[in-house]
N, C-alpha and C. Protein backbone atom coordinates (compact mmCIF):
# COMPACT_ATOMS: atom_id res chain seq x y z
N UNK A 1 -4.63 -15.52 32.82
CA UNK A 1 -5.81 -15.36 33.67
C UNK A 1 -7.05 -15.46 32.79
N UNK A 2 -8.25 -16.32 33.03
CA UNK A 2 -9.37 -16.42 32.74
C UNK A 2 -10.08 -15.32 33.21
N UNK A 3 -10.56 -14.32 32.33
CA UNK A 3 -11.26 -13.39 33.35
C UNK A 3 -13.51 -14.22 32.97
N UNK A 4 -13.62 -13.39 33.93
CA UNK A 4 -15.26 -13.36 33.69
C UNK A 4 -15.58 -12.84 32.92
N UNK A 5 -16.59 -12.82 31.90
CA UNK A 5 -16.98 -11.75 30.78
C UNK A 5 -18.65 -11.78 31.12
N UNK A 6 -19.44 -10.57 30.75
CA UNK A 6 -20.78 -10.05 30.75
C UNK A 6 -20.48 -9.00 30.07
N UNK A 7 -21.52 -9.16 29.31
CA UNK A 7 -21.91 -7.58 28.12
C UNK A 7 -23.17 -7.35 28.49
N UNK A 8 -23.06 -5.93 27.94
CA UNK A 8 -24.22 -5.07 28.50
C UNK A 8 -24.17 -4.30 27.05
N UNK A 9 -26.09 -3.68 27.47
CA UNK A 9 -26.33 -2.71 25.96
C UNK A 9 -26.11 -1.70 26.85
N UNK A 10 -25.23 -0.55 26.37
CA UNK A 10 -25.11 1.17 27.23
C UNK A 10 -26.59 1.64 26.62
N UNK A 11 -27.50 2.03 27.70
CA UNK A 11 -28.92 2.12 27.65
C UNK A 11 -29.05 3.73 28.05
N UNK A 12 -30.01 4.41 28.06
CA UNK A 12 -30.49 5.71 28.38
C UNK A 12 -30.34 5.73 29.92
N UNK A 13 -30.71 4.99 30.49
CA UNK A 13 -30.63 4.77 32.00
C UNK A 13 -29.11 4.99 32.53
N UNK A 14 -28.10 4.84 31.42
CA UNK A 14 -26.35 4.63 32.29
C UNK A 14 -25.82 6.46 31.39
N UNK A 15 -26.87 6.96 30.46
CA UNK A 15 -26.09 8.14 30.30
C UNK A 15 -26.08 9.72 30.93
N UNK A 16 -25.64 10.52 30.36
CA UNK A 16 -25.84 11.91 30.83
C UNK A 16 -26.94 12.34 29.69
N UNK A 17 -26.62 13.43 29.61
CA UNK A 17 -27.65 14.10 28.65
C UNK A 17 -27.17 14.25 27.04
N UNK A 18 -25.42 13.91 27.39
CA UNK A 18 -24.83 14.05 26.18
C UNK A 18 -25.02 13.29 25.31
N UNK A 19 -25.39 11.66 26.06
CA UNK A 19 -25.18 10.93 25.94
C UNK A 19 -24.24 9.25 25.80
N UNK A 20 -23.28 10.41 26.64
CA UNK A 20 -21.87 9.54 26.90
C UNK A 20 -22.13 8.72 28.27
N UNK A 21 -21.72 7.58 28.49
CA UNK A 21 -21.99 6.82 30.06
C UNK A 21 -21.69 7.80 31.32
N UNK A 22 -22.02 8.04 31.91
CA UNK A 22 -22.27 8.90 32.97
C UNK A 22 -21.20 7.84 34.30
N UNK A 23 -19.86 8.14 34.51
CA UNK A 23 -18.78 8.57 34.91
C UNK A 23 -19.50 7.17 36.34
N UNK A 24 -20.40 7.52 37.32
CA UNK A 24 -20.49 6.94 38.61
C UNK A 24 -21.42 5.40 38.04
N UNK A 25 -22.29 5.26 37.02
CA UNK A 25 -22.52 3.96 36.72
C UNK A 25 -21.81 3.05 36.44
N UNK A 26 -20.27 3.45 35.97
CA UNK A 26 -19.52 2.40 35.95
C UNK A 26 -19.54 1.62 37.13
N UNK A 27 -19.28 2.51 38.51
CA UNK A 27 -19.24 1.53 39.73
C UNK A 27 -20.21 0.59 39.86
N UNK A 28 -21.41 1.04 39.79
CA UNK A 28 -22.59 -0.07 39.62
C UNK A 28 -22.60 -1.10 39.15
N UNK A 29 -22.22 -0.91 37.48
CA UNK A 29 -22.26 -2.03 36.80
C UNK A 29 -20.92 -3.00 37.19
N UNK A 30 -19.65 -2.31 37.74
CA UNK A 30 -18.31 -3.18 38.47
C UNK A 30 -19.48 -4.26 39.57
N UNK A 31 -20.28 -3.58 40.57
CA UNK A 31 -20.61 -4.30 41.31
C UNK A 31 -21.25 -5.59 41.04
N UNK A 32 -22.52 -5.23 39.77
CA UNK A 32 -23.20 -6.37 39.11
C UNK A 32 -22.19 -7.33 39.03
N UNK A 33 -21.36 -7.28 38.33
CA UNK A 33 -20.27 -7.99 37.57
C UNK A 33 -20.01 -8.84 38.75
N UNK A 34 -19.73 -8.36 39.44
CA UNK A 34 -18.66 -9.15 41.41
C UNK A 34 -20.00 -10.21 41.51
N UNK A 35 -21.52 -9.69 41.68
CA UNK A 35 -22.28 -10.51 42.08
C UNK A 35 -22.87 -11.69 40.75
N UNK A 36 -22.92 -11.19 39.47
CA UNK A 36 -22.83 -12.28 38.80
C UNK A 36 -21.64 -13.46 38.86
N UNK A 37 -20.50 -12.99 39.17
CA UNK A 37 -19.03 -13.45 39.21
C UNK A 37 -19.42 -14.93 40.56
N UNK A 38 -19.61 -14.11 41.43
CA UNK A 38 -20.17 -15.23 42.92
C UNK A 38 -20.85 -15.86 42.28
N UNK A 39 -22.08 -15.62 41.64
CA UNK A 39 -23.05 -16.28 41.58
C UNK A 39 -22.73 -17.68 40.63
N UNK A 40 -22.09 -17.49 39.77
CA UNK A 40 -20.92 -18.57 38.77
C UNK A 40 -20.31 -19.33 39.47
N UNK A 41 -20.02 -18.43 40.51
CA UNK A 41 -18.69 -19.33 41.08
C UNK A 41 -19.89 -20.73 42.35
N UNK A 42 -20.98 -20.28 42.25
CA UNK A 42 -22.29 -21.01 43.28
C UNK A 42 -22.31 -20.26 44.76
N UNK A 43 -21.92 -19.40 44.83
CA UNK A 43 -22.32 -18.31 45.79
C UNK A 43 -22.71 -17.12 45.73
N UNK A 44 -24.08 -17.17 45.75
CA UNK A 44 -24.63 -16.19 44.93
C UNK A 44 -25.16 -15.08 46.38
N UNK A 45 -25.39 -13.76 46.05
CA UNK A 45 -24.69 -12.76 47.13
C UNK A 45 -26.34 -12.83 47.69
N UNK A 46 -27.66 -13.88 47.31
CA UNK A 46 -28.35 -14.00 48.32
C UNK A 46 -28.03 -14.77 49.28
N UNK A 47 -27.48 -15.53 48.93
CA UNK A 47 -26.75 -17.00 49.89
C UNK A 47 -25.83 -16.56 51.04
N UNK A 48 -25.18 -14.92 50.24
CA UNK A 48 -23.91 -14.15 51.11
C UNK A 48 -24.52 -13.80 52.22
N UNK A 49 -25.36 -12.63 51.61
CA UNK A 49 -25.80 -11.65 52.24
C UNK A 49 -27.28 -12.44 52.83
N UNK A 50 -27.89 -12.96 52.80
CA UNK A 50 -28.87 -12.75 53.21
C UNK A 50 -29.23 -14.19 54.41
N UNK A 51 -28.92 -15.62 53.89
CA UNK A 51 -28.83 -16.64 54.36
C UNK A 51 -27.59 -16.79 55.50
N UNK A 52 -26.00 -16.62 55.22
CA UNK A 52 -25.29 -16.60 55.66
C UNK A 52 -25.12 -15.40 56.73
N UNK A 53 -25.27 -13.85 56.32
CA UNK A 53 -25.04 -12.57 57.14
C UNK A 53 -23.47 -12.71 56.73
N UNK A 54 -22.83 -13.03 55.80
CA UNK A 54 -21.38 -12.32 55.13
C UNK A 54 -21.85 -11.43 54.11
N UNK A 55 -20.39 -10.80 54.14
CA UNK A 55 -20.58 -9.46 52.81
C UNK A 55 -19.08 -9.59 52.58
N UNK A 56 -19.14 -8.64 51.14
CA UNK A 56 -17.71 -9.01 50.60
C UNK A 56 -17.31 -7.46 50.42
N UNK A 57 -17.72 -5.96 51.04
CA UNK A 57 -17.84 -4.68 50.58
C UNK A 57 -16.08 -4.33 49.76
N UNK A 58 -16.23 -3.79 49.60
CA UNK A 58 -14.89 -2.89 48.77
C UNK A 58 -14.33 -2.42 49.88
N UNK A 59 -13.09 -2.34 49.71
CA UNK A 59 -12.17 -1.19 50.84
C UNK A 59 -10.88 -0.83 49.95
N UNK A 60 -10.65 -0.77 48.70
CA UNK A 60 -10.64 -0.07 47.86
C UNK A 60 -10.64 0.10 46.67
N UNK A 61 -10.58 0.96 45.70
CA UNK A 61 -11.18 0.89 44.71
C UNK A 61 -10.46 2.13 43.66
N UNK A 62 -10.17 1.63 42.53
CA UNK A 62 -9.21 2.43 42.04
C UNK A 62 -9.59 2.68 40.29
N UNK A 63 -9.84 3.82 39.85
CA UNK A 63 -10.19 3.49 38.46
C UNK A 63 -9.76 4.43 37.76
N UNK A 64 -9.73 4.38 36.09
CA UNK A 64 -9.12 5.02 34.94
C UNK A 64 -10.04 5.03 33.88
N UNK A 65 -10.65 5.90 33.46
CA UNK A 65 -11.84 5.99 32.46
C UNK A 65 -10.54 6.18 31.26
N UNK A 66 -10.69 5.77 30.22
CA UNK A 66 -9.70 5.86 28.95
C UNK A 66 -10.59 6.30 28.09
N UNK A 67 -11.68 6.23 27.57
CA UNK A 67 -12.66 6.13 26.64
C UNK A 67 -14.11 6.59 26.75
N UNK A 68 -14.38 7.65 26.05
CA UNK A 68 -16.34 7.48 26.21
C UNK A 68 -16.81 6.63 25.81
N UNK A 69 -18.20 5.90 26.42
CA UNK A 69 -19.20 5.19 26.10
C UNK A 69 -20.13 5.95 25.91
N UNK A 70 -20.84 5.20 24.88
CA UNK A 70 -22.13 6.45 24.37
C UNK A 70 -23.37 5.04 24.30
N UNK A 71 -24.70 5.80 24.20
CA UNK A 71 -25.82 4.80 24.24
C UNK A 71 -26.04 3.92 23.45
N UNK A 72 -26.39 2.84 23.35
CA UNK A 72 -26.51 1.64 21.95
C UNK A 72 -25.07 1.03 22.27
N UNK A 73 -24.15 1.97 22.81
CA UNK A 73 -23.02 0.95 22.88
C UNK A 73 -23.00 -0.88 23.50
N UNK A 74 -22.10 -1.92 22.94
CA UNK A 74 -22.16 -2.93 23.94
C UNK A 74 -21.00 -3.31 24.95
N UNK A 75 -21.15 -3.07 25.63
CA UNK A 75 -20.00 -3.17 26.94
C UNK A 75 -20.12 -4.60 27.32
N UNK A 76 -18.48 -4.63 27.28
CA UNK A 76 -18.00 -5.69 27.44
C UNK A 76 -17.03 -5.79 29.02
N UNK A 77 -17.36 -6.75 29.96
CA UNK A 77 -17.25 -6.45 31.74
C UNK A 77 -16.70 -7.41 31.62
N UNK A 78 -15.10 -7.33 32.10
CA UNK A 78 -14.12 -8.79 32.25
C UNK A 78 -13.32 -8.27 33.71
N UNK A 79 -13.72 -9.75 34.87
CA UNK A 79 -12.81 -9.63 35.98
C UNK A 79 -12.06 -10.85 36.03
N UNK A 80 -10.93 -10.45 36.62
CA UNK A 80 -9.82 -11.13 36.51
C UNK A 80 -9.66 -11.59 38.10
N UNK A 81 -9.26 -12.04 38.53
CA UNK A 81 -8.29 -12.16 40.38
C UNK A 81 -7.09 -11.95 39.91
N UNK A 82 -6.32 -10.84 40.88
CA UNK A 82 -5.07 -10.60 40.86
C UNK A 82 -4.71 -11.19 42.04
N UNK A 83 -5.25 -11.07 43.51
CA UNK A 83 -4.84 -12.21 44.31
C UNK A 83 -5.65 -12.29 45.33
N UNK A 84 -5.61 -13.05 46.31
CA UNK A 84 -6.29 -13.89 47.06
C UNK A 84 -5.46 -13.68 48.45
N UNK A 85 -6.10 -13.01 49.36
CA UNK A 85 -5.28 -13.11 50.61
C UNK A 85 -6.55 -13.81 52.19
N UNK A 86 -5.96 -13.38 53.27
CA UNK A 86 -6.97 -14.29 54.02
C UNK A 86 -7.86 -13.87 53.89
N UNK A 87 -8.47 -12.99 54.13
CA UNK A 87 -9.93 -12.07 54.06
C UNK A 87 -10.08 -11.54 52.54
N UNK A 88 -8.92 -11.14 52.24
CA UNK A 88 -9.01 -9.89 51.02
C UNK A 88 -9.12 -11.00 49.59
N UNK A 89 -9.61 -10.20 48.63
CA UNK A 89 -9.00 -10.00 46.91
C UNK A 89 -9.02 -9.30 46.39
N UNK A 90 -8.03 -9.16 45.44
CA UNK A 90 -7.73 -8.39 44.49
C UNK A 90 -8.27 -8.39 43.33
N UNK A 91 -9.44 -7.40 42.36
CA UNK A 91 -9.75 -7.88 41.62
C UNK A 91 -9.10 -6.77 40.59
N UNK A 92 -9.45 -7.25 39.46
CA UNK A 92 -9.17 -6.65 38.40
C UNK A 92 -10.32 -6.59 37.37
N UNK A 93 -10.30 -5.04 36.52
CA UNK A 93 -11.56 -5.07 35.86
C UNK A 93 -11.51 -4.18 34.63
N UNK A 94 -11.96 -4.76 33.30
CA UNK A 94 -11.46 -4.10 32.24
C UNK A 94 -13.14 -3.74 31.63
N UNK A 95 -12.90 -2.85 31.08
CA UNK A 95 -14.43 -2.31 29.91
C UNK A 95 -13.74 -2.06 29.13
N UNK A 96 -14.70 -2.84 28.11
CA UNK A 96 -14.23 -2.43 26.52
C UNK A 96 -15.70 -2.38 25.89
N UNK A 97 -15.45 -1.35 24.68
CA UNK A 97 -16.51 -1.96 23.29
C UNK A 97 -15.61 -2.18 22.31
N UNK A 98 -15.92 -3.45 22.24
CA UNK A 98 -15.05 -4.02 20.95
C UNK A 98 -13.78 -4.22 21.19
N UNK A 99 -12.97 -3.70 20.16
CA UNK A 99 -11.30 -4.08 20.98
C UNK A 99 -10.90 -2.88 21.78
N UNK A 100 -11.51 -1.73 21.94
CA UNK A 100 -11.21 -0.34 22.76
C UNK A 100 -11.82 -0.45 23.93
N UNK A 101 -10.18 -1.02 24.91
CA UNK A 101 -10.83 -0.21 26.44
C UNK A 101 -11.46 0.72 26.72
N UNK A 102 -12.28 0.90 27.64
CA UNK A 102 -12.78 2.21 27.71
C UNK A 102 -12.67 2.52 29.85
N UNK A 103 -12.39 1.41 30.49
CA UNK A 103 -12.28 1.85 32.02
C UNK A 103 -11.48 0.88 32.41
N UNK A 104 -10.56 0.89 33.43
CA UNK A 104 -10.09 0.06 34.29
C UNK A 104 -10.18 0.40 35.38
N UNK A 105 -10.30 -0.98 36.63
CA UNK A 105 -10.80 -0.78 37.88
C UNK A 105 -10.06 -2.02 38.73
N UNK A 106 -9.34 -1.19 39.70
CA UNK A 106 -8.72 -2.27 40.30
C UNK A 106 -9.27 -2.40 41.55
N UNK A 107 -10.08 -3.16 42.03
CA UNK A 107 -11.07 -3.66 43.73
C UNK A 107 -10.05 -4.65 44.49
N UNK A 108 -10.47 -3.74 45.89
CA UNK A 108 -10.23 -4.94 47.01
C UNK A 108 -11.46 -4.87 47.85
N UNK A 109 -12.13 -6.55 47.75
CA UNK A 109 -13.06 -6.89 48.56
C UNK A 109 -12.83 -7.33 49.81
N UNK A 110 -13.08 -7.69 50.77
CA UNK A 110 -12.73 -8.56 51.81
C UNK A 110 -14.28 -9.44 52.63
N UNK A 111 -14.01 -10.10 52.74
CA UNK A 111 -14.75 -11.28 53.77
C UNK A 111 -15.37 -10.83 54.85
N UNK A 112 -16.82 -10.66 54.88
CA UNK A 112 -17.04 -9.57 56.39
C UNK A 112 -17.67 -10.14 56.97
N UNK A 113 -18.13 -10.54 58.26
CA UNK A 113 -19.23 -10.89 59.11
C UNK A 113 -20.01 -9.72 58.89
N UNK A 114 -21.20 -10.05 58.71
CA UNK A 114 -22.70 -8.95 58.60
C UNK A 114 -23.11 -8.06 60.13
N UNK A 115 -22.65 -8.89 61.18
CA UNK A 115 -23.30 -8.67 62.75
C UNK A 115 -22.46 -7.92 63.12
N UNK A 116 -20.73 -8.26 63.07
CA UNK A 116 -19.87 -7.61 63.31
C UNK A 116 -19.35 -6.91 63.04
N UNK A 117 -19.29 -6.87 61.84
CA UNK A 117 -18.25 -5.77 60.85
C UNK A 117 -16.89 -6.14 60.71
N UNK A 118 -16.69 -7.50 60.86
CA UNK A 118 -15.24 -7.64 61.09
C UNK A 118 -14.65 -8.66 59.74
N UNK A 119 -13.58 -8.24 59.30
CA UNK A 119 -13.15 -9.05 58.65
C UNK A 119 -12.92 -10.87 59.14
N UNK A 120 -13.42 -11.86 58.17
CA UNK A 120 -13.07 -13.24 58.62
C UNK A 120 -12.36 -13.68 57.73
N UNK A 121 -11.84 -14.95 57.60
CA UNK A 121 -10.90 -15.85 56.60
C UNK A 121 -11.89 -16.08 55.63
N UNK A 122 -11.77 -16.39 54.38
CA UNK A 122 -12.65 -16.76 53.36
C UNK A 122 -13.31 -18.52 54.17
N UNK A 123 -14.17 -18.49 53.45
CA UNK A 123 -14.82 -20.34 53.68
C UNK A 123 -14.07 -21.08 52.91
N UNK A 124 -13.37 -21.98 53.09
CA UNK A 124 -12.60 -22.63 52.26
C UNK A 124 -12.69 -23.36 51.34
N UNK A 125 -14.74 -23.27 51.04
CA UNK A 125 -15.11 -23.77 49.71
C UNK A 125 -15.60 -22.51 48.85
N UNK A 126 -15.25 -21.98 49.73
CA UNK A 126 -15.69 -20.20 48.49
C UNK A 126 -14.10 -20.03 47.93
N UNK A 127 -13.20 -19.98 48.96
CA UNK A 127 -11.60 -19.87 48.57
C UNK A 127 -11.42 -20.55 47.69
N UNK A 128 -11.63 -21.69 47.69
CA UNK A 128 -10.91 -23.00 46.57
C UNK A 128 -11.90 -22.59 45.51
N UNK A 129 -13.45 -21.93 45.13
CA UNK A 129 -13.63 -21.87 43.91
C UNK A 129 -13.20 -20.89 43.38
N UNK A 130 -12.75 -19.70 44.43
CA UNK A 130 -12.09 -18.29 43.55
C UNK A 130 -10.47 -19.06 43.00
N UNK A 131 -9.97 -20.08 44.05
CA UNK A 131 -8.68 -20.25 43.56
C UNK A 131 -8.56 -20.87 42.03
N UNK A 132 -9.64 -21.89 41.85
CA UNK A 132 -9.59 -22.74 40.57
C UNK A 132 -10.29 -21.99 39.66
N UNK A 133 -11.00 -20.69 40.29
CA UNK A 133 -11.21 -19.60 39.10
C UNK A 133 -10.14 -19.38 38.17
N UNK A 134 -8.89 -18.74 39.45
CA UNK A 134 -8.03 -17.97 39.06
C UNK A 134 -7.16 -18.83 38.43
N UNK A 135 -6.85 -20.31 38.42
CA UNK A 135 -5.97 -20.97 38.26
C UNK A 135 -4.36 -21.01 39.31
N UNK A 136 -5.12 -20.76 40.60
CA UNK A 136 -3.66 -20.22 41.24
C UNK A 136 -4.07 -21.34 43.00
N UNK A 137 -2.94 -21.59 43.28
CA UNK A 137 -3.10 -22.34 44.78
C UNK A 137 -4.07 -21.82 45.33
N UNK A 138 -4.77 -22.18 46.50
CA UNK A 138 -5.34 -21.93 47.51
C UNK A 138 -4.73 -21.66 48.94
């Protein structure tokens, strides 16, 4: 699997007072990651969300902190696709600094109409670029 990669500097803004990354910014920065990820892929989540009225929200979300991050650190954001269903994916999501994991995060997004709330089938030119992301059929 090719994952996506983005690094980040761990800044004053993502810590506690200790100075260690503060536990709920990880989700944030998972999200950046999803919308830089679209945006690569040429669907970028103004095009989603705002032009179109789709959304891709989470429905679930699963994670494992292994490691503190502390400030000055550089975080390293790699997503993977684990799979591809009609509406849904599976993502996968690793943090590291350096060669030490420090979080894993396993997401399921799905395909939403904005008006409705309802799950739809992916567009089948958004599908085919997550598929040749992933290296896997469509």
């Amino acid at each position: 699997m090719n994952p996506f990669t983005r690094d980040i500097i761990v800044r004053f803004e993502h810590c506690d007072t200790a100075g260690i990354m503060f536990y709920p910014r990880f989700f944030a920065l998972v999200n950046e990651t999803v919308e830089d990820w679209f945006a690569s892929l040429g669907h970028s989540f103004k095009s989603l969300h705002v032009d179109q009225r789709k959304g891709v929200p989470t429905v679930r979300f699963e994670s494992e902190f292994v490691a503190p991050v502390r400030m000055g650190d550089t975080l390293r954001q790699s997503l993977g696709v684990e799979a591809i269903g009609t509406s849904s994916l599976n993502l996968k999501h690793l943090a590291a600094v350096g060669d030490r994991a420090v979080a894993r995060f396993d997401q399921t997004i799905v395909f939403t109409d904005l008006a409705t709330m309802k799950a739809e089938p992916w567009p089948s030119d958004l599908r085919d670029a997550v598929a040749n992301f992933a290296g896997i059929e469509a």
